[in-house]
N, C-alpha and C. Protein backbone atom coordinates (compact mmCIF):
# COMPACT_ATOMS: atom_id res chain seq x y z
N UNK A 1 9.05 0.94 15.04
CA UNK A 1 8.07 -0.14 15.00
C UNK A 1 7.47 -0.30 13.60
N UNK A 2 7.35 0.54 12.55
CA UNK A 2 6.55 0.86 11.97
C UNK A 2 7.79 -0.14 10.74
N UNK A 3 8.72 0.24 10.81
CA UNK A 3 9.90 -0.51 10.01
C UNK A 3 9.61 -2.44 9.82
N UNK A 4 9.27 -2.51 10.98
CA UNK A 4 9.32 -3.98 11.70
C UNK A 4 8.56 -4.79 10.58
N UNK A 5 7.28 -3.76 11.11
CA UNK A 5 5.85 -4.35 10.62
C UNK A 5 5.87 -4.70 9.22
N UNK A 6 6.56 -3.60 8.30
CA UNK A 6 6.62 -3.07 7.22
C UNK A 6 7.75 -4.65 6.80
N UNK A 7 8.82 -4.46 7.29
CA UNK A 7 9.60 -5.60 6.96
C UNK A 7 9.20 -6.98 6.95
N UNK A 8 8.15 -7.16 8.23
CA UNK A 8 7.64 -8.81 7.88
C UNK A 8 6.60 -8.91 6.50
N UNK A 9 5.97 -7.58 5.99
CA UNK A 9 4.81 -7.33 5.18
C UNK A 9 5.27 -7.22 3.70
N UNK A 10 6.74 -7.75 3.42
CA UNK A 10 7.21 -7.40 2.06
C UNK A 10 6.92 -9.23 1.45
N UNK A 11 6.83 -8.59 0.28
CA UNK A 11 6.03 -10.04 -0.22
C UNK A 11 4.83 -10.31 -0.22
N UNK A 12 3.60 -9.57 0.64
CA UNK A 12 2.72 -9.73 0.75
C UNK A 12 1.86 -8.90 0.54
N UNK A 13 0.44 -9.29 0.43
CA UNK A 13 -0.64 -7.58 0.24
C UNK A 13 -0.44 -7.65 1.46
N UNK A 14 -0.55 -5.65 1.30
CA UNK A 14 -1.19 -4.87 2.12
C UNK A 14 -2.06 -3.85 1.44
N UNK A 15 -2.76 -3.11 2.46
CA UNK A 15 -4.25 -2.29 2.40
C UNK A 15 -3.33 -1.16 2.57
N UNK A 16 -3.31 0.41 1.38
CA UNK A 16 -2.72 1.27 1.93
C UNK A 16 -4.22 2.11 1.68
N UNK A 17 -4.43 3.05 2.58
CA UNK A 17 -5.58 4.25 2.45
C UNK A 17 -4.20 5.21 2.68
N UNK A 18 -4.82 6.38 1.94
CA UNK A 18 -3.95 7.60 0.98
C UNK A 18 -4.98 8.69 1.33
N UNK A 19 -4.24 9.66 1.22
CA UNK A 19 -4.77 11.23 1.71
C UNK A 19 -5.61 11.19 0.35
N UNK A 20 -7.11 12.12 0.93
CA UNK A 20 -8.34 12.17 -0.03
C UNK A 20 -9.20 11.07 -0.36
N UNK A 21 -8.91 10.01 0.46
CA UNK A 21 -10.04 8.82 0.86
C UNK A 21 -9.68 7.69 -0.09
N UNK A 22 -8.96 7.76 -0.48
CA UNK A 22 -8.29 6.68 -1.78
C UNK A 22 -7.31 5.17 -1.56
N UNK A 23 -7.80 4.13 -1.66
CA UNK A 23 -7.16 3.17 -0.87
C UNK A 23 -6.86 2.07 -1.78
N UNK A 24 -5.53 1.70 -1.47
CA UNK A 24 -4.82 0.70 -2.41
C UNK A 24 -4.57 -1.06 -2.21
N UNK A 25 -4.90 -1.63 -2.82
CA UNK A 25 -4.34 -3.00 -1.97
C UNK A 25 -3.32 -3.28 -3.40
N UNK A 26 -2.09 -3.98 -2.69
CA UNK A 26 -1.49 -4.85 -3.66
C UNK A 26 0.00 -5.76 -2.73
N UNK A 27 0.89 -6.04 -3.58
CA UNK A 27 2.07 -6.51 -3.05
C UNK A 27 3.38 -5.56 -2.66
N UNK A 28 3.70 -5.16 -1.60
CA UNK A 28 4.67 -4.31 -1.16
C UNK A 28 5.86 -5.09 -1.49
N UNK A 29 6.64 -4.49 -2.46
CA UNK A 29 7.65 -4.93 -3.00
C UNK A 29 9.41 -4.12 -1.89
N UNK A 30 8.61 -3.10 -1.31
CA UNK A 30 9.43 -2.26 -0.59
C UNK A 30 9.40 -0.99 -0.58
N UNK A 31 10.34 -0.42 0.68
CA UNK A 31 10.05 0.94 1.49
C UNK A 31 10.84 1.45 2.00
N UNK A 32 11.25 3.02 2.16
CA UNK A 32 12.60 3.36 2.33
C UNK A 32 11.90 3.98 4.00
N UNK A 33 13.01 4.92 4.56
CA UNK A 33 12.90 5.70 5.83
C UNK A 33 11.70 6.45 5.72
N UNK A 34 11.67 6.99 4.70
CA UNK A 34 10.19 7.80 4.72
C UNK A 34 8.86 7.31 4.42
N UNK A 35 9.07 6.10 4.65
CA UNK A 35 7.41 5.32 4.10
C UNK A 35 7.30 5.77 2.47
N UNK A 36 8.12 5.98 1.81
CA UNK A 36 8.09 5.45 0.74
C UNK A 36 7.70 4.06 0.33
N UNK A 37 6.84 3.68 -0.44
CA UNK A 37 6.09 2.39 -0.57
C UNK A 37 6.39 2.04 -2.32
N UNK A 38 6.71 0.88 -2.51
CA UNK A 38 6.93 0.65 -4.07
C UNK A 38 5.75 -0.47 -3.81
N UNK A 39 4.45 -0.68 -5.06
CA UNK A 39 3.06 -1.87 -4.79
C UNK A 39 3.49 -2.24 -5.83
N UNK A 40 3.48 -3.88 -5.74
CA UNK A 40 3.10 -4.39 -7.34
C UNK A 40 1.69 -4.62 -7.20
N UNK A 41 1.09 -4.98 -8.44
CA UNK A 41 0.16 -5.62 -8.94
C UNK A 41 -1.05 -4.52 -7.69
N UNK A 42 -1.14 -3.30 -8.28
CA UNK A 42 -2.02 -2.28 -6.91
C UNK A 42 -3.02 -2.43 -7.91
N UNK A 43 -4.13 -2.59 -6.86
CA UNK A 43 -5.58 -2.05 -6.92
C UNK A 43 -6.19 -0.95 -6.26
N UNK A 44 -6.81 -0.13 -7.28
CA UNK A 44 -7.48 1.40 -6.54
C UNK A 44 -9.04 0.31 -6.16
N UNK A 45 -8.82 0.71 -4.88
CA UNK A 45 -10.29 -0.29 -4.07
C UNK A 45 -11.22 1.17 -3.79
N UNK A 46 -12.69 1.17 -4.71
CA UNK A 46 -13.27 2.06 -4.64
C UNK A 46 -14.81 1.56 -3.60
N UNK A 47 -15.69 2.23 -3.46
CA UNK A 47 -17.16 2.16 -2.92
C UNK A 47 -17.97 0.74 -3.48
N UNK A 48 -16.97 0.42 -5.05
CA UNK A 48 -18.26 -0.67 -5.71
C UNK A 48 -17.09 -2.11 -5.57
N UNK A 49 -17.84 -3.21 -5.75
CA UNK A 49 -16.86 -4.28 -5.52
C UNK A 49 -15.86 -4.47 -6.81
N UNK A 50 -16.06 -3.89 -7.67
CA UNK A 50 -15.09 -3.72 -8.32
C UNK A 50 -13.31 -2.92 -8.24
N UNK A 51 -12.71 -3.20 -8.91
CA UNK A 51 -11.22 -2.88 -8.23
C UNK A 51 -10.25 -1.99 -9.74
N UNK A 52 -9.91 -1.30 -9.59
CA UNK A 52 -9.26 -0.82 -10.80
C UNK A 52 -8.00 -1.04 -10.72
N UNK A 53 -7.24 -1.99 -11.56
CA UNK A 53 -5.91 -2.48 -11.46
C UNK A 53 -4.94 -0.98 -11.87
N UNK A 54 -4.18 -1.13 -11.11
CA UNK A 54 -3.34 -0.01 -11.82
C UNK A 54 -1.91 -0.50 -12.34
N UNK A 55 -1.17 -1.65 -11.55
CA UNK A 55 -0.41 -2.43 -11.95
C UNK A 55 1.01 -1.80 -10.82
N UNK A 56 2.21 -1.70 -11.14
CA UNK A 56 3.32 -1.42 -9.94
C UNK A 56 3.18 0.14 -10.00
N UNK A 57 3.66 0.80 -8.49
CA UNK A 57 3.18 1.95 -8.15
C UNK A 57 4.22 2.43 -7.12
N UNK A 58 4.74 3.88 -7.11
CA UNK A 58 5.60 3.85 -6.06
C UNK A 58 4.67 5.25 -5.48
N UNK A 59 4.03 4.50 -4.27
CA UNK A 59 3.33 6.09 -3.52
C UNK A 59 4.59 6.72 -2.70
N UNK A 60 4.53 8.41 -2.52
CA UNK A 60 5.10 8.84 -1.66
C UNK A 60 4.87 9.11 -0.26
N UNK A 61 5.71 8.80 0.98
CA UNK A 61 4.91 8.50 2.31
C UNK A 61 4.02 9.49 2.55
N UNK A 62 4.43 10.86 2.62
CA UNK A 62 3.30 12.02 2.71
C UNK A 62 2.15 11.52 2.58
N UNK A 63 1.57 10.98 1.41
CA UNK A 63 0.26 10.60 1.61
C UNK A 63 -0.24 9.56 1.85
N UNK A 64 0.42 8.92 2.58
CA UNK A 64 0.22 7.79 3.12
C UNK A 64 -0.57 7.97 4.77
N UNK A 65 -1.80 7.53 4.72
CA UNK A 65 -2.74 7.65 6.04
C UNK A 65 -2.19 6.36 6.69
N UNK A 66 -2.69 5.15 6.10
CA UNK A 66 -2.65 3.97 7.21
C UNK A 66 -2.03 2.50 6.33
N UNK A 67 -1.48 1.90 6.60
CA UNK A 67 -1.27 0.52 5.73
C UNK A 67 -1.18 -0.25 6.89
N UNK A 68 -2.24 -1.25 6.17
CA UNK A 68 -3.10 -2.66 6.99
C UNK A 68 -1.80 -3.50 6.76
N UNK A 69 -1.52 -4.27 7.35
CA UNK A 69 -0.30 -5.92 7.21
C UNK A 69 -1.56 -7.14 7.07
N UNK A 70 -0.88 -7.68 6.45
CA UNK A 70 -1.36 -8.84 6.52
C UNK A 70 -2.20 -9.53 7.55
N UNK A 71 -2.93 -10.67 7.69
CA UNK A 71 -2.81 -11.60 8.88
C UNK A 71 -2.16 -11.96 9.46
């Protein structure tokens, strides 16, 4: 299921929260079997409304807690 979701969600932001409270939004460019995640254009989304660009990012699934899909 988790493939599915992930597959309609390429092209688009998603919200990833990451082990140690740390949460990303950007464009999921793509993702292998292990929730491997490649973000473009990621933002570290902290406590203040500000956003720290980090730019393309490949997290490893391990620390991957939760990723939001789109609307």
């Amino acid at each position: 299921m988790i493939i599915e979701v992930l597959e309609r969600s390429l092209g688009k932001t998603v919200l990833v929260k990451l082990r140690g409270g740390k949460s990303l939004r950007g464009i999921l460019e793509g993702f292998d079997q292990h929730v491997n995640l490649v973000i473009r254009d990621a933002e570290c989304i902290g406590d203040s409304d500000e956003a720290e660009k980090i730019g393309t990012i490949i997290l490893r699934g391990d620390n991957v807690v939760m990723i939001s899909p789109p609307p």
